[in-house]
PDB file of N, CA and C in Angstrom:
ATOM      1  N   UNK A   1      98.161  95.952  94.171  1.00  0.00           N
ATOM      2  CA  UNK A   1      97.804  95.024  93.127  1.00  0.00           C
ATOM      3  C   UNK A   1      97.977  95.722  91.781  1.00  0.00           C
ATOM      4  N   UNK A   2      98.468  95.174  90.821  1.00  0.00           N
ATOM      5  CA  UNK A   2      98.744  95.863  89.625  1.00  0.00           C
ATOM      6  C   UNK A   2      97.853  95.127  88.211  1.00  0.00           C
ATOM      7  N   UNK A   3      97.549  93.982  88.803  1.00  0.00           N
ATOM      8  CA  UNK A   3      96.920  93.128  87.680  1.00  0.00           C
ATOM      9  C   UNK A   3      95.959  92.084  88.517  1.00  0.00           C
ATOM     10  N   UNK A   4      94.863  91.684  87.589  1.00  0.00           N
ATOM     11  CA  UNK A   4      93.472  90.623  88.333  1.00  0.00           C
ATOM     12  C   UNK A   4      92.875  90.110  86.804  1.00  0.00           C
ATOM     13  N   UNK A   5      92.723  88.935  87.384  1.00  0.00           N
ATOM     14  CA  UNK A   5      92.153  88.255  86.049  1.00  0.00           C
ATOM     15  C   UNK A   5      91.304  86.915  86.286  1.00  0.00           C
ATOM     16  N   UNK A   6      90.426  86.324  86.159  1.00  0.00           N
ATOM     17  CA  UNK A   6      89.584  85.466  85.963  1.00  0.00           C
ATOM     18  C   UNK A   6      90.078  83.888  85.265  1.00  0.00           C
ATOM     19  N   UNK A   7      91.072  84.764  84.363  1.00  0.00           N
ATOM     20  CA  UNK A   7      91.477  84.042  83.640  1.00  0.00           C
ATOM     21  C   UNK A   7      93.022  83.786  83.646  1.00  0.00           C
ATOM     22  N   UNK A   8      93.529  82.240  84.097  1.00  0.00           N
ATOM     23  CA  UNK A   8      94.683  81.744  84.186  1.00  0.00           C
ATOM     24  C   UNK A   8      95.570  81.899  82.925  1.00  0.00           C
ATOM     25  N   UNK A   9      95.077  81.852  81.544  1.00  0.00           N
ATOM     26  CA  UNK A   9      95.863  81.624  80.364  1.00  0.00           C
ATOM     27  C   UNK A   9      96.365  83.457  80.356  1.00  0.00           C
ATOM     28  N   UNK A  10      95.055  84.440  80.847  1.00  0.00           N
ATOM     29  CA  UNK A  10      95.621  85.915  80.783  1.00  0.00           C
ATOM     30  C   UNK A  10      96.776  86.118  81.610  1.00  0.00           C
ATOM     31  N   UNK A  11      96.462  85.914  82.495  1.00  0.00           N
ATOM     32  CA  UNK A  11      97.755  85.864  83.788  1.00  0.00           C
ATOM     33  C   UNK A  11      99.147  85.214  83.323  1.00  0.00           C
ATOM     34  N   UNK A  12      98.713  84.356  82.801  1.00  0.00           N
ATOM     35  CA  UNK A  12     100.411  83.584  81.498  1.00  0.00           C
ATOM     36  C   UNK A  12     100.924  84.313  80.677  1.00  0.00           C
ATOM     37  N   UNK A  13     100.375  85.356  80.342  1.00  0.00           N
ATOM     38  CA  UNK A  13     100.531  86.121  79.557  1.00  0.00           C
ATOM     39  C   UNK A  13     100.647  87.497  79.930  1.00  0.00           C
ATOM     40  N   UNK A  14     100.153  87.922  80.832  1.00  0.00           N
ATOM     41  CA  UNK A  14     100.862  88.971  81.600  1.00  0.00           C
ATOM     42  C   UNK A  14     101.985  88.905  81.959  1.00  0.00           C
ATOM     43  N   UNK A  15     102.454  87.760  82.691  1.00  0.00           N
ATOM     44  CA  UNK A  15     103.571  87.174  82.788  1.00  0.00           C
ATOM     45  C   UNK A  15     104.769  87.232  82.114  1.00  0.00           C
ATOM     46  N   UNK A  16     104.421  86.387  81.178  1.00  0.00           N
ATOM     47  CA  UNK A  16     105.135  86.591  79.747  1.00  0.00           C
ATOM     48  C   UNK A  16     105.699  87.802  79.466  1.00  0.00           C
ATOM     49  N   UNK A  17     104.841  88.797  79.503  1.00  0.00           N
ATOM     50  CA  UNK A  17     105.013  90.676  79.343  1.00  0.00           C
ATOM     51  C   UNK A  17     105.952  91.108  80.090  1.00  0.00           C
ATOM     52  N   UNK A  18     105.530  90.625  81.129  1.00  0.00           N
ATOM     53  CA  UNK A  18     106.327  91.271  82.571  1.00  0.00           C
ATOM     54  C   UNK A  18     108.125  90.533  82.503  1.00  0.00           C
ATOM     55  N   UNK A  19     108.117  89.674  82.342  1.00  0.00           N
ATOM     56  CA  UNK A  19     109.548  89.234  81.372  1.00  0.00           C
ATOM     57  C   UNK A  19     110.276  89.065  80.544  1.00  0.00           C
ATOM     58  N   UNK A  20     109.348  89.897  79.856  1.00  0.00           N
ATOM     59  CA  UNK A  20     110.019  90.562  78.273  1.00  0.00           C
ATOM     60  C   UNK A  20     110.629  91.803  78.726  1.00  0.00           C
ATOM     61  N   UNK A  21     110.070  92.387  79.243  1.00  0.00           N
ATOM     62  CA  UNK A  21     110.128  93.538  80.385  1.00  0.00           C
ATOM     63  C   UNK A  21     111.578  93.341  81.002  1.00  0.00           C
ATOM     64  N   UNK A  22     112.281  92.222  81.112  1.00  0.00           N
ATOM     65  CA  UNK A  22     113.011  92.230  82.687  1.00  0.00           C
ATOM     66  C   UNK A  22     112.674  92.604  83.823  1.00  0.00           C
ATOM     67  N   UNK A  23     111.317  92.139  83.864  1.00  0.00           N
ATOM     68  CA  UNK A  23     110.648  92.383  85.317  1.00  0.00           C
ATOM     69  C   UNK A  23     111.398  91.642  86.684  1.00  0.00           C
ATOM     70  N   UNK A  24     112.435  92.165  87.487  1.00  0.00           N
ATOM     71  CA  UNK A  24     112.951  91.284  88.498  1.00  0.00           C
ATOM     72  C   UNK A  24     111.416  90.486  89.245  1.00  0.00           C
ATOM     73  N   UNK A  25     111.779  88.803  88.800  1.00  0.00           N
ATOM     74  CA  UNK A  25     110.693  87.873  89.210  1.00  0.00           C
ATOM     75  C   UNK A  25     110.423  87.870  90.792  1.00  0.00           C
ATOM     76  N   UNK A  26     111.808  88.625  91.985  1.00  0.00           N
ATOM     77  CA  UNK A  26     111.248  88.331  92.923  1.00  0.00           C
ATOM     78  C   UNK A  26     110.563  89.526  93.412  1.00  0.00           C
ATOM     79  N   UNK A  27     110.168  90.440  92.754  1.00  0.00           N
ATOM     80  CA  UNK A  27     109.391  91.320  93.192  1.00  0.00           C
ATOM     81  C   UNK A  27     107.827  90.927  92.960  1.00  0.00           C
ATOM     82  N   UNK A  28     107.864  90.026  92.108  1.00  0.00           N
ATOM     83  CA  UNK A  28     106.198  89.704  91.978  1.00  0.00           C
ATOM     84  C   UNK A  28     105.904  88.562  93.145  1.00  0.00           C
ATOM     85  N   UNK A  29     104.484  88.679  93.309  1.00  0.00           N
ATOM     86  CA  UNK A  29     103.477  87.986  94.233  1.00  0.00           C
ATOM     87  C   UNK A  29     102.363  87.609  93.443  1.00  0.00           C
ATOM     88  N   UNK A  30     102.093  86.434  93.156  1.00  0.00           N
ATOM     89  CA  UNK A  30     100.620  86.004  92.871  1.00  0.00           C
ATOM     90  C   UNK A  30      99.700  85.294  93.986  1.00  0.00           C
ATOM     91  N   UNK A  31      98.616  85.606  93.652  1.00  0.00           N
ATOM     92  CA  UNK A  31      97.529  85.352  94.801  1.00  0.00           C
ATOM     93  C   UNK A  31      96.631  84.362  94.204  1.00  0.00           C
ATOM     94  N   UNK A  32      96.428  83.276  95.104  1.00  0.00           N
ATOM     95  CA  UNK A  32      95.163  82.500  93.853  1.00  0.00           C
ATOM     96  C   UNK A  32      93.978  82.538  94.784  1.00  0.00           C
ATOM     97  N   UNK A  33      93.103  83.719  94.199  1.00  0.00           N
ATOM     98  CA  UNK A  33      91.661  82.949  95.623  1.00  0.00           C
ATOM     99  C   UNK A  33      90.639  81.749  95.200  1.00  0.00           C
ATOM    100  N   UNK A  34      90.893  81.064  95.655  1.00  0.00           N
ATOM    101  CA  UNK A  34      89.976  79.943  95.420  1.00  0.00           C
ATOM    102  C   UNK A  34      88.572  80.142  95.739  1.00  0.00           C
ATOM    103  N   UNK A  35      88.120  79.936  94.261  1.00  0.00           N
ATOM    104  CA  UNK A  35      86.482  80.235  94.184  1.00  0.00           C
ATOM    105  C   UNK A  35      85.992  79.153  94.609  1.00  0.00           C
ATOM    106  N   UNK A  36      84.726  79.572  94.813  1.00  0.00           N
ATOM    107  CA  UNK A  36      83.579  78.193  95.340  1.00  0.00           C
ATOM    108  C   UNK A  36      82.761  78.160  94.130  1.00  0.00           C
ATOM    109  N   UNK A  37      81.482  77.882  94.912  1.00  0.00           N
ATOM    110  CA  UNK A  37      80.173  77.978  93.484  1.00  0.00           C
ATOM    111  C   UNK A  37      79.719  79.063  93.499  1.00  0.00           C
ATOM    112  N   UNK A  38      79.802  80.006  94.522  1.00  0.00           N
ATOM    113  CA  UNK A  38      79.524  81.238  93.728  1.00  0.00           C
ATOM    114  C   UNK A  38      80.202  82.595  93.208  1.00  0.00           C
ATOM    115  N   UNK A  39      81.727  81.954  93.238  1.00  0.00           N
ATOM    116  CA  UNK A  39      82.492  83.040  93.360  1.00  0.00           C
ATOM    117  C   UNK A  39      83.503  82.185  92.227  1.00  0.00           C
ATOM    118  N   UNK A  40      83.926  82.563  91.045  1.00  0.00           N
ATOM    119  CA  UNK A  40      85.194  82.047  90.161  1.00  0.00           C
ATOM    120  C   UNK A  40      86.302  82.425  90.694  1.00  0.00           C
ATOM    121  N   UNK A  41      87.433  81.295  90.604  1.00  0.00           N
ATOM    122  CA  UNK A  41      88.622  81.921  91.327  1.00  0.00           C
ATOM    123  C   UNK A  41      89.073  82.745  90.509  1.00  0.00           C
ATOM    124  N   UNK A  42      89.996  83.682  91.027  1.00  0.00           N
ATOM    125  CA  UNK A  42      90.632  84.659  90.846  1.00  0.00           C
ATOM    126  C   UNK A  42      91.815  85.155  91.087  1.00  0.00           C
ATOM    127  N   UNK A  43      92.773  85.579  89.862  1.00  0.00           N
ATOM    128  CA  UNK A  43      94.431  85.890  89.988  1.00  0.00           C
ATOM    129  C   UNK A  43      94.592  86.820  90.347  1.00  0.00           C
ATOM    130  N   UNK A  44      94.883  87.158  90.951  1.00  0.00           N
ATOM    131  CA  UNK A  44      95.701  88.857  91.384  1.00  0.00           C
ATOM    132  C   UNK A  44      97.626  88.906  91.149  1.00  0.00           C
ATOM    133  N   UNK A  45      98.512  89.521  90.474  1.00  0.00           N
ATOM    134  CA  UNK A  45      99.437  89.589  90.923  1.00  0.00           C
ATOM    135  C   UNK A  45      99.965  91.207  91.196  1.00  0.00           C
ATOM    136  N   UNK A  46     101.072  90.642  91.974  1.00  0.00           N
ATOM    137  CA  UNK A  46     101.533  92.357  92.456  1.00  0.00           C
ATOM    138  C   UNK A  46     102.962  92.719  92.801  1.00  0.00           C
ATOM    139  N   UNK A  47     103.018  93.852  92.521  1.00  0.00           N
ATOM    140  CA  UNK A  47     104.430  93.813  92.296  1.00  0.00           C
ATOM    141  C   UNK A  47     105.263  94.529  93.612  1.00  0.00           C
ATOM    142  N   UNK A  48     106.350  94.384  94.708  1.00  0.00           N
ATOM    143  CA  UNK A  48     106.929  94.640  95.795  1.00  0.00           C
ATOM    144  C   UNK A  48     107.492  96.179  95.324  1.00  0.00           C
ATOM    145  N   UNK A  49     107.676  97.253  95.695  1.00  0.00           N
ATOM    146  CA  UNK A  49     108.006  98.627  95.217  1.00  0.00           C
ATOM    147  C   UNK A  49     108.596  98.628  96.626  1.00  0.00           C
ATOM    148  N   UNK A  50     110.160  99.306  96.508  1.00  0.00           N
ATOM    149  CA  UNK A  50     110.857  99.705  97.790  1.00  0.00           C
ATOM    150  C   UNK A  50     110.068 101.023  97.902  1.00  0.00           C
ATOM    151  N   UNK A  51     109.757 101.314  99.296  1.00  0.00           N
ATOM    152  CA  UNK A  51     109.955 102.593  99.951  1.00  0.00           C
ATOM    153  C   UNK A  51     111.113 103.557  99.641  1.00  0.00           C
ATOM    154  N   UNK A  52     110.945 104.389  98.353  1.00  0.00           N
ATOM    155  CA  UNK A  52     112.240 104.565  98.450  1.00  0.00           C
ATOM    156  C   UNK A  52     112.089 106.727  98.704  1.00  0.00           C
ATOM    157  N   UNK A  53     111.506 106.804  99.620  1.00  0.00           N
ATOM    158  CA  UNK A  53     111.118 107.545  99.895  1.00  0.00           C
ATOM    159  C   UNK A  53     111.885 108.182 101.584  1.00  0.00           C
ATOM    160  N   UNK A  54     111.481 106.571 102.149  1.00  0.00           N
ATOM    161  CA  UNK A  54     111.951 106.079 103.382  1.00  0.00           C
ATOM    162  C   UNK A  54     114.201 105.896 102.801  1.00  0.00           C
ATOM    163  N   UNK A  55     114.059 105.418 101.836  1.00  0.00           N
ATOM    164  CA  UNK A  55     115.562 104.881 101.740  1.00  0.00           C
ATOM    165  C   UNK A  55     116.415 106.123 101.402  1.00  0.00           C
ATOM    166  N   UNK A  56     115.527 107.116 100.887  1.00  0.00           N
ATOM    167  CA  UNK A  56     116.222 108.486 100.823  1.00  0.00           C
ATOM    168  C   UNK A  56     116.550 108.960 101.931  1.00  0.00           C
ATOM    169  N   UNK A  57     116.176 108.996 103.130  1.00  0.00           N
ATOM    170  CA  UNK A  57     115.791 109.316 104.416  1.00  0.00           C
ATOM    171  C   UNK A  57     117.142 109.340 105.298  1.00  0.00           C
ATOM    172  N   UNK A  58     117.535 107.395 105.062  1.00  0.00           N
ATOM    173  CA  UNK A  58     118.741 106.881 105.629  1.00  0.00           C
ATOM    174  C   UNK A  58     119.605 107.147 104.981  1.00  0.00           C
ATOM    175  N   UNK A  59     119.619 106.843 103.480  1.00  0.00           N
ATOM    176  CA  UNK A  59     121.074 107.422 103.573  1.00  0.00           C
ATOM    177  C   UNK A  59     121.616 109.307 103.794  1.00  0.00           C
ATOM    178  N   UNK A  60     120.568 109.805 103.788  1.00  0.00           N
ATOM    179  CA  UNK A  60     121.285 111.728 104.032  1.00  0.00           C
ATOM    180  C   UNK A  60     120.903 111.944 105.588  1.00  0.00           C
ATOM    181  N   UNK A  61     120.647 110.478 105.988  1.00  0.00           N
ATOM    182  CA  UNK A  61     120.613 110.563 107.325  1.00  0.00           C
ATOM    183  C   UNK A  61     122.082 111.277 108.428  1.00  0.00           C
ATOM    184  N   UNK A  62     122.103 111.847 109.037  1.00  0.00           N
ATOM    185  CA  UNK A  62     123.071 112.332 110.111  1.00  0.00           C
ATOM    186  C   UNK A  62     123.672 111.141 110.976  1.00  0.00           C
ATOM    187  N   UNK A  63     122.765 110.746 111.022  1.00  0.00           N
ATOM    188  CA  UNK A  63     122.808 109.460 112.675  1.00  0.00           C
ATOM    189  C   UNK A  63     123.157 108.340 112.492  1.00  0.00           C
TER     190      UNK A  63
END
């Protein structure tokens, strides 16, 4: 998770950031948890990061 907010208009605006940015859009995920009465809903978004740890791996791979 990289970002959480309470607030929908903040999250528009993170947003906003994140594509000023050239943030590739399909790496993000937003989450909406739907609050009840005692809980306000809540945004989470997050961003997909390759393994690229693992992708180093394959390509100086032998096999």
């Amino acid at each position: 998770m990289t970002f959480e907010t309470r607030d929908e208009s903040e999250l528009r605006a993170h947003l906003r950031r994140l594509g000023e940015e050239q943030v590739d859009g399909s790496t993000i995920r937003i989450d909406t948890l739907c609050g009840r009465l005692e809980q306000p809903t809540t945004y989470r978004l997050s961003r997909f990061m390759a393994d690229l740890a693992s992708q180093s791996d394959h390509q100086h791979s032998d096999h």
